[in-house]
C-alpha atoms as a PDB file:
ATOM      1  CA  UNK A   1      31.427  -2.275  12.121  1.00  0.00           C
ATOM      2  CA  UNK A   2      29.469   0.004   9.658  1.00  0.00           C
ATOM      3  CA  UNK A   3      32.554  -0.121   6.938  1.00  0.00           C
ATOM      4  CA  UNK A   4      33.933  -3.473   7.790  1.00  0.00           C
ATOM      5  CA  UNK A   5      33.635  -3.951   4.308  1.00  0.00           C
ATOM      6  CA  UNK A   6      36.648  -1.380   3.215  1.00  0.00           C
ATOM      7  CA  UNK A   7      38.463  -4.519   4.580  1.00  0.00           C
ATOM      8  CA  UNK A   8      38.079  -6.476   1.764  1.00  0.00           C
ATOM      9  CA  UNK A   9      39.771  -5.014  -0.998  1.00  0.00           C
ATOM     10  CA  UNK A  10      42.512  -3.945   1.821  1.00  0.00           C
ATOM     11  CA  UNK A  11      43.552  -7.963   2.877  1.00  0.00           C
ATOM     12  CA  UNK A  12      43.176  -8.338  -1.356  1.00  0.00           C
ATOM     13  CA  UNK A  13      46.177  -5.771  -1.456  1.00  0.00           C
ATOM     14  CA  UNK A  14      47.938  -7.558   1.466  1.00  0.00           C
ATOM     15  CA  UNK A  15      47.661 -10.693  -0.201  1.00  0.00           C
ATOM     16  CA  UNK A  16      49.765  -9.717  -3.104  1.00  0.00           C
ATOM     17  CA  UNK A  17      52.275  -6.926  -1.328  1.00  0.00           C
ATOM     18  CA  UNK A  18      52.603  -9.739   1.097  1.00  0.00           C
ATOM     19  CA  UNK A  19      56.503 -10.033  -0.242  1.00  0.00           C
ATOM     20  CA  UNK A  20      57.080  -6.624   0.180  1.00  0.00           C
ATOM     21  CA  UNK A  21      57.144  -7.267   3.997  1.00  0.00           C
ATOM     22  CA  UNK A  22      60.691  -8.763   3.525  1.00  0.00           C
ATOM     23  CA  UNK A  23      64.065  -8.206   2.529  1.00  0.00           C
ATOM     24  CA  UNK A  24      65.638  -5.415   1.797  1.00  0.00           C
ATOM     25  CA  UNK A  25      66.878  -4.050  -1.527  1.00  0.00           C
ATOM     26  CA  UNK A  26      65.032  -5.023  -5.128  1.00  0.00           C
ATOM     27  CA  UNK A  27      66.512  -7.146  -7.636  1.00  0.00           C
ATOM     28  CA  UNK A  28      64.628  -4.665 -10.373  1.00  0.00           C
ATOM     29  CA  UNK A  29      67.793  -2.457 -11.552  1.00  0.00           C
ATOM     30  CA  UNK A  30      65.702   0.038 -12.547  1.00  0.00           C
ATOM     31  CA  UNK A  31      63.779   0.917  -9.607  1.00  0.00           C
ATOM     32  CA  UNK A  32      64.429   4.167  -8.754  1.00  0.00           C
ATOM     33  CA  UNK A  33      64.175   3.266  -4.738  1.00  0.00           C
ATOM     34  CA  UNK A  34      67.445   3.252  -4.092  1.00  0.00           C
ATOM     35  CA  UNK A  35      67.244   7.133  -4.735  1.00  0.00           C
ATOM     36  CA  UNK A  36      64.476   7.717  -2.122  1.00  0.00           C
ATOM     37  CA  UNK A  37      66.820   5.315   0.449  1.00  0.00           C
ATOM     38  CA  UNK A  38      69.756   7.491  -0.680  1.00  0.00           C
ATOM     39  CA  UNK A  39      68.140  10.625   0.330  1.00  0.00           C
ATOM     40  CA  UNK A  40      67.468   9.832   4.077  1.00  0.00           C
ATOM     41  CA  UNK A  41      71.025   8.468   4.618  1.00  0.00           C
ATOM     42  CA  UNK A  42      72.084  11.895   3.178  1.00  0.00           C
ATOM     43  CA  UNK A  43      69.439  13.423   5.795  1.00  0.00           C
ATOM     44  CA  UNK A  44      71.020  11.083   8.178  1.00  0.00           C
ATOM     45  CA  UNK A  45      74.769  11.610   7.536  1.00  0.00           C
ATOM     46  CA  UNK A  46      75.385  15.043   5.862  1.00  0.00           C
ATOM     47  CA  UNK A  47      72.376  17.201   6.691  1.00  0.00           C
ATOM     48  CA  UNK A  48      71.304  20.287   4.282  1.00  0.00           C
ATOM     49  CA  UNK A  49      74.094  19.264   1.321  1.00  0.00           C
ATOM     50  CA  UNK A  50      74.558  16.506  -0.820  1.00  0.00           C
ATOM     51  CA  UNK A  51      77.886  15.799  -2.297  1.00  0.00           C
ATOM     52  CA  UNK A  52      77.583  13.239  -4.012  1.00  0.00           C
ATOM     53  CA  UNK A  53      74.470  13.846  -6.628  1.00  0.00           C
ATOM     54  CA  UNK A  54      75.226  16.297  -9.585  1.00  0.00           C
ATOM     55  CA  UNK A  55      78.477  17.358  -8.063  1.00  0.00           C
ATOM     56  CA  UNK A  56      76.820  18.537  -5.226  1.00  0.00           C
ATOM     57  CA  UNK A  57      73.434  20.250  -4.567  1.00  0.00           C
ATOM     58  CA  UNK A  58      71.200  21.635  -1.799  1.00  0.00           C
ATOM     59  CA  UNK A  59      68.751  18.558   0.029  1.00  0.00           C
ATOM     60  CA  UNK A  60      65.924  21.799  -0.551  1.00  0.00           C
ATOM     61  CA  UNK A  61      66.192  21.058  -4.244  1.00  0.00           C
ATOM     62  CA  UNK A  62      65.872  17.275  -3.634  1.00  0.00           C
ATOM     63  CA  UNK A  63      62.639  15.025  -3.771  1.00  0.00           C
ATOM     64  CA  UNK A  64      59.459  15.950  -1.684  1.00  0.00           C
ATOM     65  CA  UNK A  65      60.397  15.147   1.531  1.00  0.00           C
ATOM     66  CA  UNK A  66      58.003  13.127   3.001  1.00  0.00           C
ATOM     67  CA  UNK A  67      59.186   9.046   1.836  1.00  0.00           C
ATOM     68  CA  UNK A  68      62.578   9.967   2.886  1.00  0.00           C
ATOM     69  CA  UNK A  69      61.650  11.788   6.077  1.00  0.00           C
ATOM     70  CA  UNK A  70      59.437   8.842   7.189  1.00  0.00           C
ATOM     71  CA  UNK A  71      61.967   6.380   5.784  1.00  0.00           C
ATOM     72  CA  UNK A  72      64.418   7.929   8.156  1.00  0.00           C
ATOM     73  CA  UNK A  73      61.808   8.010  10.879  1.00  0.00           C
ATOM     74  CA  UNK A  74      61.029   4.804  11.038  1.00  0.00           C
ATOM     75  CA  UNK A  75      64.716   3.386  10.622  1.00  0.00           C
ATOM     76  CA  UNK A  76      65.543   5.473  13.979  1.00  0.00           C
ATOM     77  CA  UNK A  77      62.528   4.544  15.696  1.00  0.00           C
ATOM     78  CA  UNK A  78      62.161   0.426  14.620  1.00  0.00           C
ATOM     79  CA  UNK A  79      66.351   0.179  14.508  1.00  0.00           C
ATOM     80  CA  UNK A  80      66.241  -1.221  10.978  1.00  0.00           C
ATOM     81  CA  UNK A  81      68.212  -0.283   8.371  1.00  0.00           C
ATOM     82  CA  UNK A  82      66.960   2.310   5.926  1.00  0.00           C
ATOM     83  CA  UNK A  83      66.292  -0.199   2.527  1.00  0.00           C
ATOM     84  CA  UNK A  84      64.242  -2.368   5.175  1.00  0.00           C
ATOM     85  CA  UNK A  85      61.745   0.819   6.421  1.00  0.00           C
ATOM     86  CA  UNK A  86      61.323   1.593   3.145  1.00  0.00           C
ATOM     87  CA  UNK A  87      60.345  -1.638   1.913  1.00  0.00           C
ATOM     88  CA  UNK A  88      57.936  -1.195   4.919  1.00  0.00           C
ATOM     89  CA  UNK A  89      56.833   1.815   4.012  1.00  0.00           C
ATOM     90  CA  UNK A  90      55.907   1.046   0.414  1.00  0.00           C
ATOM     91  CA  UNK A  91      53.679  -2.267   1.702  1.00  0.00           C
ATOM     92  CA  UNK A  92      51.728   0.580   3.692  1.00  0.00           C
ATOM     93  CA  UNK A  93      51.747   2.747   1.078  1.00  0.00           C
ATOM     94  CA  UNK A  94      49.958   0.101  -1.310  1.00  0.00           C
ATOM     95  CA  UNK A  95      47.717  -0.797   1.381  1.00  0.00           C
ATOM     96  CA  UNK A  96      46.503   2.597   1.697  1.00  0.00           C
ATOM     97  CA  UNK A  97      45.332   3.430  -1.858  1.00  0.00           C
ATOM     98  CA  UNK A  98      42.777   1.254  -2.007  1.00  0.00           C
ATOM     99  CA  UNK A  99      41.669   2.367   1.213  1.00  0.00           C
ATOM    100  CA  UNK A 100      41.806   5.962   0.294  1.00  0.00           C
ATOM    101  CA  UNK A 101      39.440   4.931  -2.964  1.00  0.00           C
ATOM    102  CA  UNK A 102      37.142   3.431  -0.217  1.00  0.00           C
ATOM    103  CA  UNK A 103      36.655   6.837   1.650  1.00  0.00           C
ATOM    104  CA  UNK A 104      36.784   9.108  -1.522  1.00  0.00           C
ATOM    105  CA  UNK A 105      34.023   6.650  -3.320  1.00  0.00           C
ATOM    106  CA  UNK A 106      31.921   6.576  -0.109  1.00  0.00           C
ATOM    107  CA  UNK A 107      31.707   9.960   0.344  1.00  0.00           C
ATOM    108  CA  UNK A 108      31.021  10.704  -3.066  1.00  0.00           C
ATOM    109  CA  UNK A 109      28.069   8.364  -3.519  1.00  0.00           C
ATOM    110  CA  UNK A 110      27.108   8.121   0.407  1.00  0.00           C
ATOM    111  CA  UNK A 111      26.705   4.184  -0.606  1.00  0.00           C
ATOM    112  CA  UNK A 112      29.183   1.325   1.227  1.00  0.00           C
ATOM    113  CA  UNK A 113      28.560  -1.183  -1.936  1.00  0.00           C
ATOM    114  CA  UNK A 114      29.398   1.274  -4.871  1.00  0.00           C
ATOM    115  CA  UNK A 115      32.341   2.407  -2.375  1.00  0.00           C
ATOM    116  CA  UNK A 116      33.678  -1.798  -1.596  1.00  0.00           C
ATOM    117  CA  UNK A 117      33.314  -2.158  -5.415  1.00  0.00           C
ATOM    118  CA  UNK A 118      35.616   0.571  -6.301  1.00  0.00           C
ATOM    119  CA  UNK A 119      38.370  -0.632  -4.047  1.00  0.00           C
ATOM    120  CA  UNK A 120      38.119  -3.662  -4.773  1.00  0.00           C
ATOM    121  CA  UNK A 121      38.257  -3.472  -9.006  1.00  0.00           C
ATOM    122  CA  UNK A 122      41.284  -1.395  -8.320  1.00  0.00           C
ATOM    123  CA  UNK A 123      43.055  -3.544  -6.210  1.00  0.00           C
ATOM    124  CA  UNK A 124      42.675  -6.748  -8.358  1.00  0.00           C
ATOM    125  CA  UNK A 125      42.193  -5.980 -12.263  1.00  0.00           C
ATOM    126  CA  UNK A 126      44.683  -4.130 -14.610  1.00  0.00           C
ATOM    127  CA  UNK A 127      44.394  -0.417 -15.319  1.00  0.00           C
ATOM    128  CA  UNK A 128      43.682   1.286 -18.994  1.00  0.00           C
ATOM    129  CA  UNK A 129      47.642   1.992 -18.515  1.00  0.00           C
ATOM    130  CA  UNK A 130      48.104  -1.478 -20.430  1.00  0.00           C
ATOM    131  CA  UNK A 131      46.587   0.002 -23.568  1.00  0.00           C
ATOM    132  CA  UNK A 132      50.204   2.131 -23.640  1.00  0.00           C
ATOM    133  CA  UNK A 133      52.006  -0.362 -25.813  1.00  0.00           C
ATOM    134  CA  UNK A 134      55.047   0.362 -23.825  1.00  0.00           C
ATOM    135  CA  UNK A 135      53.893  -0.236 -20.229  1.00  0.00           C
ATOM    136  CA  UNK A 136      52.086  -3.628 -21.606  1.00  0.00           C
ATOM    137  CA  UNK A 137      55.495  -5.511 -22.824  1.00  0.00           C
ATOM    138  CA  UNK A 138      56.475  -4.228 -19.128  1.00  0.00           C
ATOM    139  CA  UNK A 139      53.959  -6.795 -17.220  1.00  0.00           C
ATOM    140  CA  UNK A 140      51.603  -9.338 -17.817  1.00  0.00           C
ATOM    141  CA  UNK A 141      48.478  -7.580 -18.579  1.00  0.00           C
ATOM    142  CA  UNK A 142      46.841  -9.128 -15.758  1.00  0.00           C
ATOM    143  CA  UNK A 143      48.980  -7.767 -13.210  1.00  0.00           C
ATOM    144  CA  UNK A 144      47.066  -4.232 -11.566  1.00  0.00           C
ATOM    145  CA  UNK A 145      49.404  -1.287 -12.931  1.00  0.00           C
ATOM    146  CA  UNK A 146      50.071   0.028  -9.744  1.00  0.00           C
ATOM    147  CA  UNK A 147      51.908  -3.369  -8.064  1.00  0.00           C
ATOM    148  CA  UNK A 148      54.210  -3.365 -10.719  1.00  0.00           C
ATOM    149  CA  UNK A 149      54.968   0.454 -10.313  1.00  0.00           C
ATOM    150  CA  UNK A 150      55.501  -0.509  -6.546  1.00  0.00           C
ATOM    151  CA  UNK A 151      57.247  -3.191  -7.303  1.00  0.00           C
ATOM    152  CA  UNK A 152      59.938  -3.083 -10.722  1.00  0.00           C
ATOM    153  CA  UNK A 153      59.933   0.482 -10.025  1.00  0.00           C
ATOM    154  CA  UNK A 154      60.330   1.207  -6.472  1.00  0.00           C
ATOM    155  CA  UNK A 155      58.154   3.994  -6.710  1.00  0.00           C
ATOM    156  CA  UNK A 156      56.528   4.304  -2.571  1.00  0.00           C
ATOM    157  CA  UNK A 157      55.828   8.237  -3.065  1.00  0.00           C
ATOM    158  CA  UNK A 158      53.873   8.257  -6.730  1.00  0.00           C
ATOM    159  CA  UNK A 159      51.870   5.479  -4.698  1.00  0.00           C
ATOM    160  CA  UNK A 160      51.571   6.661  -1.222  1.00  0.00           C
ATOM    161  CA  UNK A 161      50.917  10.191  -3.255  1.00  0.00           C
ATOM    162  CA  UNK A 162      47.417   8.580  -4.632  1.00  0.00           C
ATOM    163  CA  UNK A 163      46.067   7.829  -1.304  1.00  0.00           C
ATOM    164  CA  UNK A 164      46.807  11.433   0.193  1.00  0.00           C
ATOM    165  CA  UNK A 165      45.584  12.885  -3.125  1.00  0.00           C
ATOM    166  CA  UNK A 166      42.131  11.139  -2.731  1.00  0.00           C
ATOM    167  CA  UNK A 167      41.915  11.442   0.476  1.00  0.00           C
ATOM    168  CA  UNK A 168      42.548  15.215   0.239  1.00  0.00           C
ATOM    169  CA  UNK A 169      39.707  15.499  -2.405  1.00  0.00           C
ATOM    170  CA  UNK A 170      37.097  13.227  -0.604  1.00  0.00           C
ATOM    171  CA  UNK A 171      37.872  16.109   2.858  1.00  0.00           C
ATOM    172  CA  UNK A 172      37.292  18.932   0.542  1.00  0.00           C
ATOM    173  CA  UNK A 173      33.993  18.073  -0.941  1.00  0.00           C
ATOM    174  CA  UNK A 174      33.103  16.995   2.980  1.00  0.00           C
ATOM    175  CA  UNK A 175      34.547  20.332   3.492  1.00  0.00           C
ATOM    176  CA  UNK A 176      32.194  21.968   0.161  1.00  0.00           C
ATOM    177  CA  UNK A 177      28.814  19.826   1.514  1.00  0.00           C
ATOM    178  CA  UNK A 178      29.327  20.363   5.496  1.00  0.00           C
ATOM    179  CA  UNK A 179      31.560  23.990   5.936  1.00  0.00           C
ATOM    180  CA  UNK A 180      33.140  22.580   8.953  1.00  0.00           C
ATOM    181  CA  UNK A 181      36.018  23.025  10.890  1.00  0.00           C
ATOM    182  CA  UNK A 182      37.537  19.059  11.046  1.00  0.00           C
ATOM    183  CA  UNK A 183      36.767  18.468   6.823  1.00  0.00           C
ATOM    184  CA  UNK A 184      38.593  22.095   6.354  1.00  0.00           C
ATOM    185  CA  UNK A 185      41.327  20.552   8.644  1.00  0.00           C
ATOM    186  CA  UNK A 186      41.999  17.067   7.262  1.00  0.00           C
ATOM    187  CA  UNK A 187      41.059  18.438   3.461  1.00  0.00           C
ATOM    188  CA  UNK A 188      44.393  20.837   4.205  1.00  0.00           C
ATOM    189  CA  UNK A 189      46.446  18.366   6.285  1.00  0.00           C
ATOM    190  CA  UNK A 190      46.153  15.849   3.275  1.00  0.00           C
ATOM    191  CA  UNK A 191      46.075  18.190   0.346  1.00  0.00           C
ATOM    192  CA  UNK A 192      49.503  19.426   2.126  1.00  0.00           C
ATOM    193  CA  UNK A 193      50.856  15.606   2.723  1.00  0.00           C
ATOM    194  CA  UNK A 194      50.130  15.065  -1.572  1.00  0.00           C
ATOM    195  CA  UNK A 195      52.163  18.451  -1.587  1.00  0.00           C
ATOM    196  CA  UNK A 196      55.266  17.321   0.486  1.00  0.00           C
ATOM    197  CA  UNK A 197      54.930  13.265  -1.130  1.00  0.00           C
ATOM    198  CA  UNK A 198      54.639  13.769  -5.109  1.00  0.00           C
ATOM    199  CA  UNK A 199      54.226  16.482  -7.271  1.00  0.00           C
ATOM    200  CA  UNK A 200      52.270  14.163  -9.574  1.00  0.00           C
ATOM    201  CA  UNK A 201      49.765  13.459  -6.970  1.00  0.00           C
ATOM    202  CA  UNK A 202      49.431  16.708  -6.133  1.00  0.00           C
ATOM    203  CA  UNK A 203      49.023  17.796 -10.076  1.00  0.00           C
ATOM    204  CA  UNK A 204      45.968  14.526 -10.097  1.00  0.00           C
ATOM    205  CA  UNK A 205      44.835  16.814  -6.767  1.00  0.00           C
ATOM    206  CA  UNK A 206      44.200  19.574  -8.688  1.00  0.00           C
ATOM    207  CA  UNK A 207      42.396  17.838 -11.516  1.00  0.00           C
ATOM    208  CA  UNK A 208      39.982  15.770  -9.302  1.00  0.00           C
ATOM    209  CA  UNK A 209      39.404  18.692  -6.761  1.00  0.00           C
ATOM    210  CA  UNK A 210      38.903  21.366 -10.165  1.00  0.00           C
ATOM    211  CA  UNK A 211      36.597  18.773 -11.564  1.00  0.00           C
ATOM    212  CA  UNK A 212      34.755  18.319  -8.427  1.00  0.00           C
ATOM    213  CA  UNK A 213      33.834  21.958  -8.255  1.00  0.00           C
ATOM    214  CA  UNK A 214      32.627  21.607 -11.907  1.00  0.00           C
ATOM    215  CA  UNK A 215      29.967  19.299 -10.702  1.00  0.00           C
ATOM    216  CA  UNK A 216      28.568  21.680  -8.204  1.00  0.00           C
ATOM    217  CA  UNK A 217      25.310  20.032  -7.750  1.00  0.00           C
ATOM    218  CA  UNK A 218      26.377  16.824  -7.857  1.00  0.00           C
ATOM    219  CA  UNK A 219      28.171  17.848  -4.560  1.00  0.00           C
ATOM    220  CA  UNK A 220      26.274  19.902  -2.905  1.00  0.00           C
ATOM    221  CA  UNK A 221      23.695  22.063  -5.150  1.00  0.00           C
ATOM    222  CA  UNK A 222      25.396  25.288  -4.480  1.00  0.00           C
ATOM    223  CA  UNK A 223      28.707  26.939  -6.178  1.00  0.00           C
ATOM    224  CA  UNK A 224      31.291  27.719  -3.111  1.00  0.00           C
ATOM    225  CA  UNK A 225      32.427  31.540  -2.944  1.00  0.00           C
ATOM    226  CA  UNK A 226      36.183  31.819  -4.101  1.00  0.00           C
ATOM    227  CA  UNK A 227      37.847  32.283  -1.013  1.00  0.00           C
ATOM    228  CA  UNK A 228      35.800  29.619   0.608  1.00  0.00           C
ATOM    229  CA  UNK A 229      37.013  27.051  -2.688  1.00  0.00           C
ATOM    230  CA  UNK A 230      40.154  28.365  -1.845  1.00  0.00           C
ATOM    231  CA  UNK A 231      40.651  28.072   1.960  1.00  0.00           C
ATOM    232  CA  UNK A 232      41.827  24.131   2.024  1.00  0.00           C
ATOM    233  CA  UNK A 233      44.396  24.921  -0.658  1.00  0.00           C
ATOM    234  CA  UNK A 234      45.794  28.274   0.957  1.00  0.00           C
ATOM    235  CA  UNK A 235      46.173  26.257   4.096  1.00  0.00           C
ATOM    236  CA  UNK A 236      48.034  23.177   2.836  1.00  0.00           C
ATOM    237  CA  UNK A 237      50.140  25.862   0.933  1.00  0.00           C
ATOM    238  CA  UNK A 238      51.626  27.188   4.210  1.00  0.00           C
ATOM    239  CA  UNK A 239      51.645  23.918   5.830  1.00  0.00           C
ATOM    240  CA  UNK A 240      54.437  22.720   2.835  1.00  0.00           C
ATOM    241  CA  UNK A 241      55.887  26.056   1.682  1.00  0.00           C
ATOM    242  CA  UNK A 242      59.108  25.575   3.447  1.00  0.00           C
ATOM    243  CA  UNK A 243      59.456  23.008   0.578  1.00  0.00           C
ATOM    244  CA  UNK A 244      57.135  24.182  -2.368  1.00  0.00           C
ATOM    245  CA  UNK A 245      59.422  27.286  -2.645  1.00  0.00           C
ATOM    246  CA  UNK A 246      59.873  29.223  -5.727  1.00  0.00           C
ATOM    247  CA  UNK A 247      63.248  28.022  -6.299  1.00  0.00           C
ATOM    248  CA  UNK A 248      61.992  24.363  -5.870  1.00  0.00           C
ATOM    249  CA  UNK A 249      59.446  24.585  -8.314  1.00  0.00           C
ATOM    250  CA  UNK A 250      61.214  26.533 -10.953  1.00  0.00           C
ATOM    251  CA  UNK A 251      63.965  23.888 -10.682  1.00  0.00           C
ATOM    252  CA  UNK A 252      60.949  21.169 -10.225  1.00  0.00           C
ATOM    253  CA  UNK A 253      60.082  22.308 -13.883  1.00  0.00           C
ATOM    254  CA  UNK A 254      63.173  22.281 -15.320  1.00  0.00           C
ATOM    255  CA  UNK A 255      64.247  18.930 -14.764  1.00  0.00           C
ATOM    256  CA  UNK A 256      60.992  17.379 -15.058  1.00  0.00           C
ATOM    257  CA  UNK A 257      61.663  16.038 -18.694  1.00  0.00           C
ATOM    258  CA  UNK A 258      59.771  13.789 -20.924  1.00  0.00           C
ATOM    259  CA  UNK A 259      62.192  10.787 -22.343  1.00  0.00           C
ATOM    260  CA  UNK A 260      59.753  10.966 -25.656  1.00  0.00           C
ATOM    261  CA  UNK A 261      60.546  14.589 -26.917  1.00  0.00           C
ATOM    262  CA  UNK A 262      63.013  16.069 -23.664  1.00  0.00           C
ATOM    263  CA  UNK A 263      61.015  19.173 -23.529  1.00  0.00           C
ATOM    264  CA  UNK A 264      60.947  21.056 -20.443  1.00  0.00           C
ATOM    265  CA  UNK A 265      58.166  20.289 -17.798  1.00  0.00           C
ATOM    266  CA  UNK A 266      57.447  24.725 -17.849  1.00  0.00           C
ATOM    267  CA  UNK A 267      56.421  24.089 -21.351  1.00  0.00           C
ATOM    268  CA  UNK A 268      53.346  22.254 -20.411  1.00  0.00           C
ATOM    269  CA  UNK A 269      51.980  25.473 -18.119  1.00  0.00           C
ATOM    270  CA  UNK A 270      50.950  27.558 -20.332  1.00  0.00           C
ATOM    271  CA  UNK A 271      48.889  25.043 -21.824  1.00  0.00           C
ATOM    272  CA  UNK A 272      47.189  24.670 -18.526  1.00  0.00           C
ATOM    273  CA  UNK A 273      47.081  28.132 -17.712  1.00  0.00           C
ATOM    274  CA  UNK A 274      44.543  28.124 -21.265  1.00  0.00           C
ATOM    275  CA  UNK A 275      42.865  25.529 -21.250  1.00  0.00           C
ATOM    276  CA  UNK A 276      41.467  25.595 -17.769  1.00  0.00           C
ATOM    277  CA  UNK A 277      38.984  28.271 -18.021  1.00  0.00           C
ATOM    278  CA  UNK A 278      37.563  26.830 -21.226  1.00  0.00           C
ATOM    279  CA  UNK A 279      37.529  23.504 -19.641  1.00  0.00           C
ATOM    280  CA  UNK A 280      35.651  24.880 -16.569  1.00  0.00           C
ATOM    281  CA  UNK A 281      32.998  26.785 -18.988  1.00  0.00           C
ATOM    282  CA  UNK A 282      32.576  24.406 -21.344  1.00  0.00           C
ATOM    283  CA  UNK A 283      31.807  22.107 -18.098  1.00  0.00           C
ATOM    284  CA  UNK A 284      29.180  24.472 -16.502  1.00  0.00           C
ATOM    285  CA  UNK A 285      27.888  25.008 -20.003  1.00  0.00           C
ATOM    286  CA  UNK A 286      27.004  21.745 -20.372  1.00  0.00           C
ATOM    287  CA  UNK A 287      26.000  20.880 -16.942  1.00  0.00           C
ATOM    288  CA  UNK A 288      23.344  23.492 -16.889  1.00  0.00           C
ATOM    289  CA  UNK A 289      21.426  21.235 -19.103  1.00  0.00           C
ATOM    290  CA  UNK A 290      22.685  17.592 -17.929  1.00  0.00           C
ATOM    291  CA  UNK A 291      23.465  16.788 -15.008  1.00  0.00           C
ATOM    292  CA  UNK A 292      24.517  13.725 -12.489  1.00  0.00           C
ATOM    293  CA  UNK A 293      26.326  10.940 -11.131  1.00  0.00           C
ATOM    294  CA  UNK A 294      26.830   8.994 -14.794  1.00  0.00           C
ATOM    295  CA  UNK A 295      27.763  12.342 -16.127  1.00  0.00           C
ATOM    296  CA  UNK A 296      30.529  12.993 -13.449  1.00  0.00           C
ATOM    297  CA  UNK A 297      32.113   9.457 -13.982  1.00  0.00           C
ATOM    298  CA  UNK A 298      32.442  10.287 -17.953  1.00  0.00           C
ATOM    299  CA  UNK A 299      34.093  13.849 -16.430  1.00  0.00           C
ATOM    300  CA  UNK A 300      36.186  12.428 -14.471  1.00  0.00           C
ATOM    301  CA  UNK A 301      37.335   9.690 -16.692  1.00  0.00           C
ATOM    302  CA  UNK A 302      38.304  11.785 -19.393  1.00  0.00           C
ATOM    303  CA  UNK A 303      39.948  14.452 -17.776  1.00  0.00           C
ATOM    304  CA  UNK A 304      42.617  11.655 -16.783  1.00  0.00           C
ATOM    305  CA  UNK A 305      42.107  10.012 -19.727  1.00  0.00           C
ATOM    306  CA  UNK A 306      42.807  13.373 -21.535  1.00  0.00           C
ATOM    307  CA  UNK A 307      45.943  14.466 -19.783  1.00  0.00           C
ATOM    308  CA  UNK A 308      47.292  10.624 -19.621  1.00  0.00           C
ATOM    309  CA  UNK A 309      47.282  10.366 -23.478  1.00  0.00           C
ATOM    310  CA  UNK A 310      48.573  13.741 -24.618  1.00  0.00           C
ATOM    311  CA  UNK A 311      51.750  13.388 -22.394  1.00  0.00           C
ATOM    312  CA  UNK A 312      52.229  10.391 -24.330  1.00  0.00           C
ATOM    313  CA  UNK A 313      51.606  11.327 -27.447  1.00  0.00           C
ATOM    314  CA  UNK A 314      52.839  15.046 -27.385  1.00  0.00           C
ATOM    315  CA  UNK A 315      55.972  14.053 -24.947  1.00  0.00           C
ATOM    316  CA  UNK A 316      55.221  16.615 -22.626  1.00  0.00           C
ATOM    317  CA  UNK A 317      55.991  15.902 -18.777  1.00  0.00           C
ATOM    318  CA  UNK A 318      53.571  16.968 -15.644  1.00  0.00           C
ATOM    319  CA  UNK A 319      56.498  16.906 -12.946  1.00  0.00           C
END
């Protein structure tokens, strides 16, 4: 098997989700699972309205959809109870990021070793994350980030969101290099499946894929036309706009608040809406005279790096 290797860093993950595979609720009080659990029993007993959250409110208004959905899916199908498919669920979940960083990193760099490598650091060393102050006295700083999110958190869809995210961005440059049917297919399937499993993800979607395009001939030497660029996202749009409705998002916004300053989520677009365009100019600016692989890790890097640090230092929240 040509990519036998992307095994590896996937029985690393398995090794250390391994508990995940049993029981049933977490002793972590705040983990925030028992939400996600909550919200298929109410799509199990009660249907389109919840009575028992905020005095009552509409399931449209209610997490992305797709945790709970498959949560409930799998409880009906496998006859387990919902806390145990959900547990399920989030060992999958885990399993799949690193497997997702496999495809995105191989067909970025064409190269199984550089793509192995990148799994693998991910699944087994700590993230930059422990340089927060806060999220260090959470876990030993040799624990990777992202179990510990899983794990004291409960937090399957901001997981399971990473692997559709980079999966949905390694299909669209497929889609940018090749202009074929299947990459324009899978880029929208997945860019729709971030859409419908965090709103996070789908925000780090929109960074990678925008940052991508920045680096046009790292990925394939030509700009795309607009409506091309915009095909995979127009697509997943329709394939999750019975949930990304206007009232959803507005409402999305509103309560999206940041425990550091409690400002509003909408405050934070505008700043977007700004500083993209110099962002992308500045970028082509200085690409015309540099160019390459080393230059779009550094991109890449500090766009996250960027938005990471001045939502914690400025309080603002991205969903």
């Amino acid at each position: 098997m040509r990519h036998a290797a992307a095994l590896i860093p996937a029985a690393l993950s398995l090794l250390m989700a391994a508990p995940l595979l049993s029981g049933e609720y977490t002793r972590h009080l705040g983990s925030i699972e028992c939400a996600y659990i909550a919200q298929a029993r109410f799509a199990r007993d009660l249907g389109s309205w919840c009575p028992l959250w905020y005095c009552g409110f509409p399931m449209s208004l209610s997490y992305p959809p797709a945790i709970p959905w498959a949560t409930l899916l799998l409880h009906k199908l496998a006859g387990i109870s919902l806390a145990r498919a959900y547990r399920l669920l989030s060992t999958l979940s885990y399993l799949m990021v690193p497997t997702a960083i496999y495809a995105f990193t191989y067909i970025l760099y064409r190269r199984i070793s550089t793509a192995t490598l990148a799994a693998t650091v991910y699944a087994v060393f700590p993230v930059q994350a422990y340089m927060l102050r806060e999220l260090a006295d959470v876990a030993h700083y040799t624990v990777p980030w992202h179990l510990v999110v899983l794990t004291v958190y409960g937090e399957c869809p901001h997981t399971a969101g990473i692997a559709m995210m980079l999966l949905a961005a390694a299909f669209y440059v497929k889609y940018i290099r090749e202009k074929t049917a299947i990459s324009l297919m899978l880029s929208s399937l997945f860019l729709a499946a971030t859409a419908l499993t965090n709103l996070i993800a789908l925000f780090s979607a929109a960074v990678v894929i925008g940052t991508l395009l920045g680096l046009k001939d790292w990925i394939s030497g030509e700009s795309p036309t607009l409506p091309s660029a915009l095909k995979p996202a127009l697509i997943a749009y329709g394939l999750s706009a019975f949930k990304l409705t206007p009232e959803f998002l507005v409402k999305s916004a509103e309560f999206g608040a940041s425990s550091l300053s409690m400002k509003p989520t909408v405050t934070l677009i505008p700043v977007i809406v700004l500083a993209a365009p110099l962002i992308y100019f500045a970028l082509r600016a200085l690409l015309d005279r540099v160019s390459g692989e080393d230059l779009s890790i550094l991109v890449c890097l500090a766009a996250f790096s960027t938005i990471v640090y001045l939502r914690y230092l400025t309080g603002l929240s991205i969903a």
